[in-house]
Protein backbone atom coordinates (compact mmCIF):
# COMPACT_ATOMS: atom_id res chain seq x y z
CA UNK A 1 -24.18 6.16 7.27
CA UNK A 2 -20.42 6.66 6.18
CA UNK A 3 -19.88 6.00 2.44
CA UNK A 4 -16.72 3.74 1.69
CA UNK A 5 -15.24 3.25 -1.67
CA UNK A 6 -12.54 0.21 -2.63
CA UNK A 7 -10.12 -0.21 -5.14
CA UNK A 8 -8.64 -3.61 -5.98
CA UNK A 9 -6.07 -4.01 -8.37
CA UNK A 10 -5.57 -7.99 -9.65
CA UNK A 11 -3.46 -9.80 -11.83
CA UNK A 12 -4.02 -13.65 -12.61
CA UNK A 13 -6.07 -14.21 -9.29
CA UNK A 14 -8.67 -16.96 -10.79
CA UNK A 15 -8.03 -19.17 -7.78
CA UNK A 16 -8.32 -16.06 -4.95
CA UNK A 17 -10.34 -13.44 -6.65
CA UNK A 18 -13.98 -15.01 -5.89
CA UNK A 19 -12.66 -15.67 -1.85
CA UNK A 20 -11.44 -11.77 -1.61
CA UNK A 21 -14.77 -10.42 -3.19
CA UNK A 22 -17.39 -12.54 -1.13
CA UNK A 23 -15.38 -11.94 1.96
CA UNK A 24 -15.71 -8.02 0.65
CA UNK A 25 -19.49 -8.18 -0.40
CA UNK A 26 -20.27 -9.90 3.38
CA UNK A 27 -18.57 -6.98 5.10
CA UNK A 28 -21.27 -5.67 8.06
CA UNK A 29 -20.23 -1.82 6.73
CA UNK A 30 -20.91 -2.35 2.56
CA UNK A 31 -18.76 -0.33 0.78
CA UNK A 32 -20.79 1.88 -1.45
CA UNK A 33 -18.49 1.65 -4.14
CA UNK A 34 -16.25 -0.88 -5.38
CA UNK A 35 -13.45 -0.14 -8.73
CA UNK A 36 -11.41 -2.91 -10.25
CA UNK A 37 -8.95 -3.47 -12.42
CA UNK A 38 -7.56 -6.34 -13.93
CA UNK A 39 -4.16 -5.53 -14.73
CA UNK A 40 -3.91 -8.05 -18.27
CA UNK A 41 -4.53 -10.90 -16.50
CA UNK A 42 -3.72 -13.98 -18.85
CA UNK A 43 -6.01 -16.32 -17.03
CA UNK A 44 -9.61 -16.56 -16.15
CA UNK A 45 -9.46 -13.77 -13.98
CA UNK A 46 -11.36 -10.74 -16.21
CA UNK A 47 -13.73 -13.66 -16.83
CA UNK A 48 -14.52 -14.14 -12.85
CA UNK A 49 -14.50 -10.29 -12.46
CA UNK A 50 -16.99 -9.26 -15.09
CA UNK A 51 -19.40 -12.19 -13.64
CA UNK A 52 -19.19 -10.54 -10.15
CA UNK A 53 -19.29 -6.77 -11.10
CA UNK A 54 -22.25 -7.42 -13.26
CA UNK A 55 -23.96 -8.97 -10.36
CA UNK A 56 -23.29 -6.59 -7.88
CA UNK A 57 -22.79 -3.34 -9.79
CA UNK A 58 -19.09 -2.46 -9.39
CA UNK A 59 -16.99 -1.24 -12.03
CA UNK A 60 -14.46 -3.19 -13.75
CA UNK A 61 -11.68 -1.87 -16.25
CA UNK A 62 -8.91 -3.64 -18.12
CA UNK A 63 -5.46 -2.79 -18.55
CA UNK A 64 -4.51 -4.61 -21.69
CA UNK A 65 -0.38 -4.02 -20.75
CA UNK A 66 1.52 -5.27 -18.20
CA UNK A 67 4.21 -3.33 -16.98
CA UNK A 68 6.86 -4.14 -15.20
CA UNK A 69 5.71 -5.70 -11.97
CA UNK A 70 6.07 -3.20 -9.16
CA UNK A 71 5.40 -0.24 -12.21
CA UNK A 72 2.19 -1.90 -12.99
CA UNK A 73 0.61 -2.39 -9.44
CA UNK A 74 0.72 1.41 -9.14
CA UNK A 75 -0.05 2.26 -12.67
CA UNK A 76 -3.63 -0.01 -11.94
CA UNK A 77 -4.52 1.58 -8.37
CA UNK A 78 -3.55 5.18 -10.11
CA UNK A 79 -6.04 3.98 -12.95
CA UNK A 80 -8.71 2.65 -10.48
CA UNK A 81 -8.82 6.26 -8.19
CA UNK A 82 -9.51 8.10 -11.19
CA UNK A 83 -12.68 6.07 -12.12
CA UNK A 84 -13.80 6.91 -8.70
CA UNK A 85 -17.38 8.44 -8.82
CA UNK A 86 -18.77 8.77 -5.37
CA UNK A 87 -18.08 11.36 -2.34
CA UNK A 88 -16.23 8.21 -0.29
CA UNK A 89 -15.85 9.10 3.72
CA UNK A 90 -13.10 6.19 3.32
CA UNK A 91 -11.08 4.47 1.02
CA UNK A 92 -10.26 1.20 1.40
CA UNK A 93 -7.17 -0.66 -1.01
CA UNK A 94 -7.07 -4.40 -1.40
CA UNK A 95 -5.21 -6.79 -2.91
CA UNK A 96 -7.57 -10.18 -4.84
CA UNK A 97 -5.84 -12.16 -2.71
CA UNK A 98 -6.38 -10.94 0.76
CA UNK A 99 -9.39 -12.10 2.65
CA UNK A 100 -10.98 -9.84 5.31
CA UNK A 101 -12.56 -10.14 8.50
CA UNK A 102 -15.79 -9.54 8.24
CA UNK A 103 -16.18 -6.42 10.90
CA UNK A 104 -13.16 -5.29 9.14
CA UNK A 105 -14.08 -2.45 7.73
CA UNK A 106 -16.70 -1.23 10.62
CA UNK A 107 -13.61 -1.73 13.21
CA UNK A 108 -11.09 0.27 10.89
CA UNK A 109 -13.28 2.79 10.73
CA UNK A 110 -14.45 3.02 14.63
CA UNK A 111 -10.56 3.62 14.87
CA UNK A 112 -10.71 6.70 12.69
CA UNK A 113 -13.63 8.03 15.04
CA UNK A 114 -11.90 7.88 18.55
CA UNK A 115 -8.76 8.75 17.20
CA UNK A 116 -8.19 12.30 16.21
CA UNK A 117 -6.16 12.92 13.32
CA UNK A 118 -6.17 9.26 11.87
CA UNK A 119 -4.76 9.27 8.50
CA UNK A 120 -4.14 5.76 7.04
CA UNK A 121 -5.51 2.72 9.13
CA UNK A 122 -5.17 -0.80 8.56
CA UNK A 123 -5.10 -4.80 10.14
CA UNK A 124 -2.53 -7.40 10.38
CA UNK A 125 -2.30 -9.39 7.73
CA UNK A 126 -1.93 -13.18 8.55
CA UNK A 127 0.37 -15.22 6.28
CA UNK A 128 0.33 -18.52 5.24
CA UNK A 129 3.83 -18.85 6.50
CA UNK A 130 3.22 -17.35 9.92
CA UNK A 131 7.36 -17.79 11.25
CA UNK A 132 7.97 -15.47 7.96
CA UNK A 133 5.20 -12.60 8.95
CA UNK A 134 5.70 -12.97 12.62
CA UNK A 135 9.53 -12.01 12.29
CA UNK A 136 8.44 -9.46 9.65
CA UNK A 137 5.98 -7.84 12.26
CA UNK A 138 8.27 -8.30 15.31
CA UNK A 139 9.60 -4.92 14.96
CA UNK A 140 7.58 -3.31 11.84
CA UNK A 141 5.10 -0.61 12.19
CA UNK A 142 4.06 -0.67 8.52
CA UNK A 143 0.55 -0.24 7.90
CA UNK A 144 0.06 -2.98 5.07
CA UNK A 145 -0.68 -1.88 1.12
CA UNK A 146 -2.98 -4.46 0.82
CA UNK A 147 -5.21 -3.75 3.47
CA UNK A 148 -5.51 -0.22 4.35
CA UNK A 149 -8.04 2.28 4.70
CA UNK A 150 -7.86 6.38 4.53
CA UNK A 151 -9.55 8.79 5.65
CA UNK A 152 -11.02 10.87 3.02
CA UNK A 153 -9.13 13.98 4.27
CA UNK A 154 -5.98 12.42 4.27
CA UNK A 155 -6.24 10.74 1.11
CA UNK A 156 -6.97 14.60 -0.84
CA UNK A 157 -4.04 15.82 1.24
CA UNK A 158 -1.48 13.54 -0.15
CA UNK A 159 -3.01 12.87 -3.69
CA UNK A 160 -4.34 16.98 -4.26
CA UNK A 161 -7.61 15.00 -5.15
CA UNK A 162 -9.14 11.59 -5.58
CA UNK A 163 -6.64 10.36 -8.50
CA UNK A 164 -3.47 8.72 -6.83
CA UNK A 165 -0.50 10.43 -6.75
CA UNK A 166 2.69 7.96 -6.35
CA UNK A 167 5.89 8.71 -7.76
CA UNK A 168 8.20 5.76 -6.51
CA UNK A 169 6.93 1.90 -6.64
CA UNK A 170 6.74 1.83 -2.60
CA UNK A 171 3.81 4.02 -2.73
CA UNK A 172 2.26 2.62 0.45
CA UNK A 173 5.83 3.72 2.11
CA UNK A 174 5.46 7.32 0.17
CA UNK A 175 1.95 7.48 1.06
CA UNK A 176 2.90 6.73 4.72
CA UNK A 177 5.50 8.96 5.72
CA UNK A 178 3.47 11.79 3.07
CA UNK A 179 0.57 11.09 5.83
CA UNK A 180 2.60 11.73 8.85
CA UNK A 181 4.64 14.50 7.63
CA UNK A 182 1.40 16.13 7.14
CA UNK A 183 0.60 15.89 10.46
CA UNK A 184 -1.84 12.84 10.27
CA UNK A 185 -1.51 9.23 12.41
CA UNK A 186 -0.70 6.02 10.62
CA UNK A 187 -1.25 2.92 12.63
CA UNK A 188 -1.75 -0.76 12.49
CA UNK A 189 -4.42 -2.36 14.38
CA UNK A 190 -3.57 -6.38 14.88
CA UNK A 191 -6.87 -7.16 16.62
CA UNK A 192 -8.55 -6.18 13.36
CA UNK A 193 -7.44 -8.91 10.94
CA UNK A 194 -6.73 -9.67 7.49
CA UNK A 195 -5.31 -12.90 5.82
CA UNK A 196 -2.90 -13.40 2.51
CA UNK A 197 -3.93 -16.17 0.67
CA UNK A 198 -0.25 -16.48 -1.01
CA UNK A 199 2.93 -16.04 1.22
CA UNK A 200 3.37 -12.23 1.34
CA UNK A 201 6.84 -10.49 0.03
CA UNK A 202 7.57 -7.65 1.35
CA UNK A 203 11.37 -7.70 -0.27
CA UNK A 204 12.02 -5.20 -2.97
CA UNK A 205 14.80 -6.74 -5.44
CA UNK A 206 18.09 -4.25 -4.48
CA UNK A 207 17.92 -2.00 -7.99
CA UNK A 208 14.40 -1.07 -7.75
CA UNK A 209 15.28 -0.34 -3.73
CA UNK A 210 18.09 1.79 -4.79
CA UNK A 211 15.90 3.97 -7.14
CA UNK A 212 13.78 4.07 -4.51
CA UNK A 213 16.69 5.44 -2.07
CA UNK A 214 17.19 8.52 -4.92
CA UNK A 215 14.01 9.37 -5.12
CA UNK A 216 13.20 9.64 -1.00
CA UNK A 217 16.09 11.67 -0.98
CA UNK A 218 19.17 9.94 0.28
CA UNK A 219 21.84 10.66 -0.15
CA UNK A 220 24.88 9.21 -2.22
CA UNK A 221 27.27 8.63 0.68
CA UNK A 222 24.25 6.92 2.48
CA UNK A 223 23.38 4.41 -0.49
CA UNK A 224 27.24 3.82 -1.04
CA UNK A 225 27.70 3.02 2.62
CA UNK A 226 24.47 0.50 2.63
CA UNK A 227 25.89 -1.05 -0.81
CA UNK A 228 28.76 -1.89 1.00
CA UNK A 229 27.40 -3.26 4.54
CA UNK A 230 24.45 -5.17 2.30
CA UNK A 231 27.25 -6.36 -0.09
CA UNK A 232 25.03 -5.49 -3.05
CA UNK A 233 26.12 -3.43 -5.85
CA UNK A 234 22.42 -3.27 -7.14
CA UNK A 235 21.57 -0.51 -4.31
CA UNK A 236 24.11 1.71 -5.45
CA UNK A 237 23.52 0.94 -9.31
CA UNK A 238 19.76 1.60 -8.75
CA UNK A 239 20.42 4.95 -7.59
CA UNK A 240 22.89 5.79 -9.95
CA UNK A 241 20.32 4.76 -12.79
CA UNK A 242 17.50 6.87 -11.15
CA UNK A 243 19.94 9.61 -10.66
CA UNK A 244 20.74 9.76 -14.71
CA UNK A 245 16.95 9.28 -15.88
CA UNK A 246 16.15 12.29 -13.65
CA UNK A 247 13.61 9.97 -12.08
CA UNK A 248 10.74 12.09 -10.18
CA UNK A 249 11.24 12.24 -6.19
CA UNK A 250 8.77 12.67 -4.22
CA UNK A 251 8.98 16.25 -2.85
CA UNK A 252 10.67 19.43 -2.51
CA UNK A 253 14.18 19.59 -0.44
CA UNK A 254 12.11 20.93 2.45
CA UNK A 255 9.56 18.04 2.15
CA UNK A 256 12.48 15.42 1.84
CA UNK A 257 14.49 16.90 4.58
CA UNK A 258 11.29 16.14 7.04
CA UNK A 259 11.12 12.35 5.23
CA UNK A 260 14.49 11.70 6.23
CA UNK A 261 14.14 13.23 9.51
CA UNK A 262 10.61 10.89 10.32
CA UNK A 263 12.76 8.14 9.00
CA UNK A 264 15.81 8.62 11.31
CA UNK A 265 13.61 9.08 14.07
CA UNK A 266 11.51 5.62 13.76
CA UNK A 267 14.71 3.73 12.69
CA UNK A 268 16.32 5.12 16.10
CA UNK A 269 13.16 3.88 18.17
CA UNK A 270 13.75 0.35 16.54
CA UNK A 271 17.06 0.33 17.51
CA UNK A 272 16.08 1.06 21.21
CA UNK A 273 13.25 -1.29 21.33
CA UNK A 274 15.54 -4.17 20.00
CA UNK A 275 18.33 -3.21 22.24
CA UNK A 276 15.85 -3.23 25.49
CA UNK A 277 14.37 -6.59 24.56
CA UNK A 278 17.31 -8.10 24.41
């Protein structure tokens, strides 16, 4: 029997968090461990939560700061990997709002055994505004934050242990490309689905995507260049700022040289897909 482990990280989710955790505990595959945290919710929330974990045997840990949004989302999934206690096969993230088939986590993981190599695995993840997620999907490849699972060999390979390591605030991104310059697979399965109880963002606001820019390693030609064609200051301020603050990136020249390279690559096999279609 494989042993799965989940972290959830939840803010002010009194009206999702019960949905997300009895779609979780009626899973055919039951995790074997399930970690927490409620990142100061201000709610009922931490209420709900202790309830549930007492009643099932999960563990449950405040934050009692918020940080800044993005900041705080991996600050909490950082803080719920190191309370990690069992010898996982997988680990699964989810959000408290995202409600899971419930083969889910058996079909994820059938993927990881017929597929050599399988790194980071995950669903589609229906929206409540379907035109929004279905032009979102139309030509994305991303493997969702809030719904993936990893392999346990993958997850030590990027994170030198079971704590998570994430330097920028797109850590599923980072974790990602990490994975496949590693030599691992990262795919999305849409016959395995997942569903977003809110409308789902994926839309960084332009200074925090800037900083993010810095610390993948582009360059400062490239963010002045997409400042200009995206007619937003912010990018090129956010990189600036990350830039001065000597903000952590998240490798060594070799490793970021590679990024860039895997980036290039997929961003080229968009542009021929979209210019075949059409």
């Amino acid at each position: 029997m494989v042993n799965v482990s989940v972290i959830l990280p939840c803010k002010n989710e009194e009206k999702n968090i019960t949905d997300t955790l009895d779609r979780l505990k009626a899973q055919t595959i039951q995790p074997k461990e399930v970690v927490i945290v409620d990142d100061a919710s201000t709610d009922n929330t931490l209420r709900i939560l202790q309830e549930i974990t007492n009643r099932y045997g999960w563990t449950l840990k405040r934050r009692e700061k918020n940080d800044e949004r993005y900041t705080s989302i991996v600050n909490a999934l950082k803080l719920a990997s190191s309370l990690l206690k069992q010898n996982f096969d997988y680990l699964l993230i989810l959000d408290g709002d995202t409600l899971l088939e419930q083969q889910y986590i058996e079909k994820i993981i059938k993927k990881f055994e017929l597929i050599p190599n399988l790194g980071i695995a995950g669903g589609s993840l229906k929206s409540p505004d379907d035109s929004k997620m279905a032009s979102f999907l139309k030509y994305s490849y991303n493997v969702f934050g809030s719904n993936r699972i990893y392999s346990k060999k993958c997850w030590f390979d990027i994170n030198d242990g079971t704590s998570m390591q994430a330097n920028s605030v797109t850590w599923d991104t980072e974790h990602s490309v990490l994975a496949e310059v590693k030599g691992y697979i990262v795919k999305r399965f849409d016959d395995i689905t997942s569903e977003s109880i809110r409308v789902t963002s994926n839309k960084l606001p332009s200074f925090i995507r800037g900083a993010v820019y810095y610390q993948f390693g582009y360059s400062l030609p490239f963010t002045v260049i997409h400042s200009i064609y995206k007619l937003k200051i912010n990018y090129l301020l956010g990189y600036l700022n990350a830039w001065m603050n000597k903000k952590k990136r998240i490798g060594d020249q070799r490793l970021l040289n590679q990024i860039r390279k895997q980036h290039d690559q997929r961003a080229f096999k968009r542009i021929s897909e979209i210019s075949f279609k059409s």
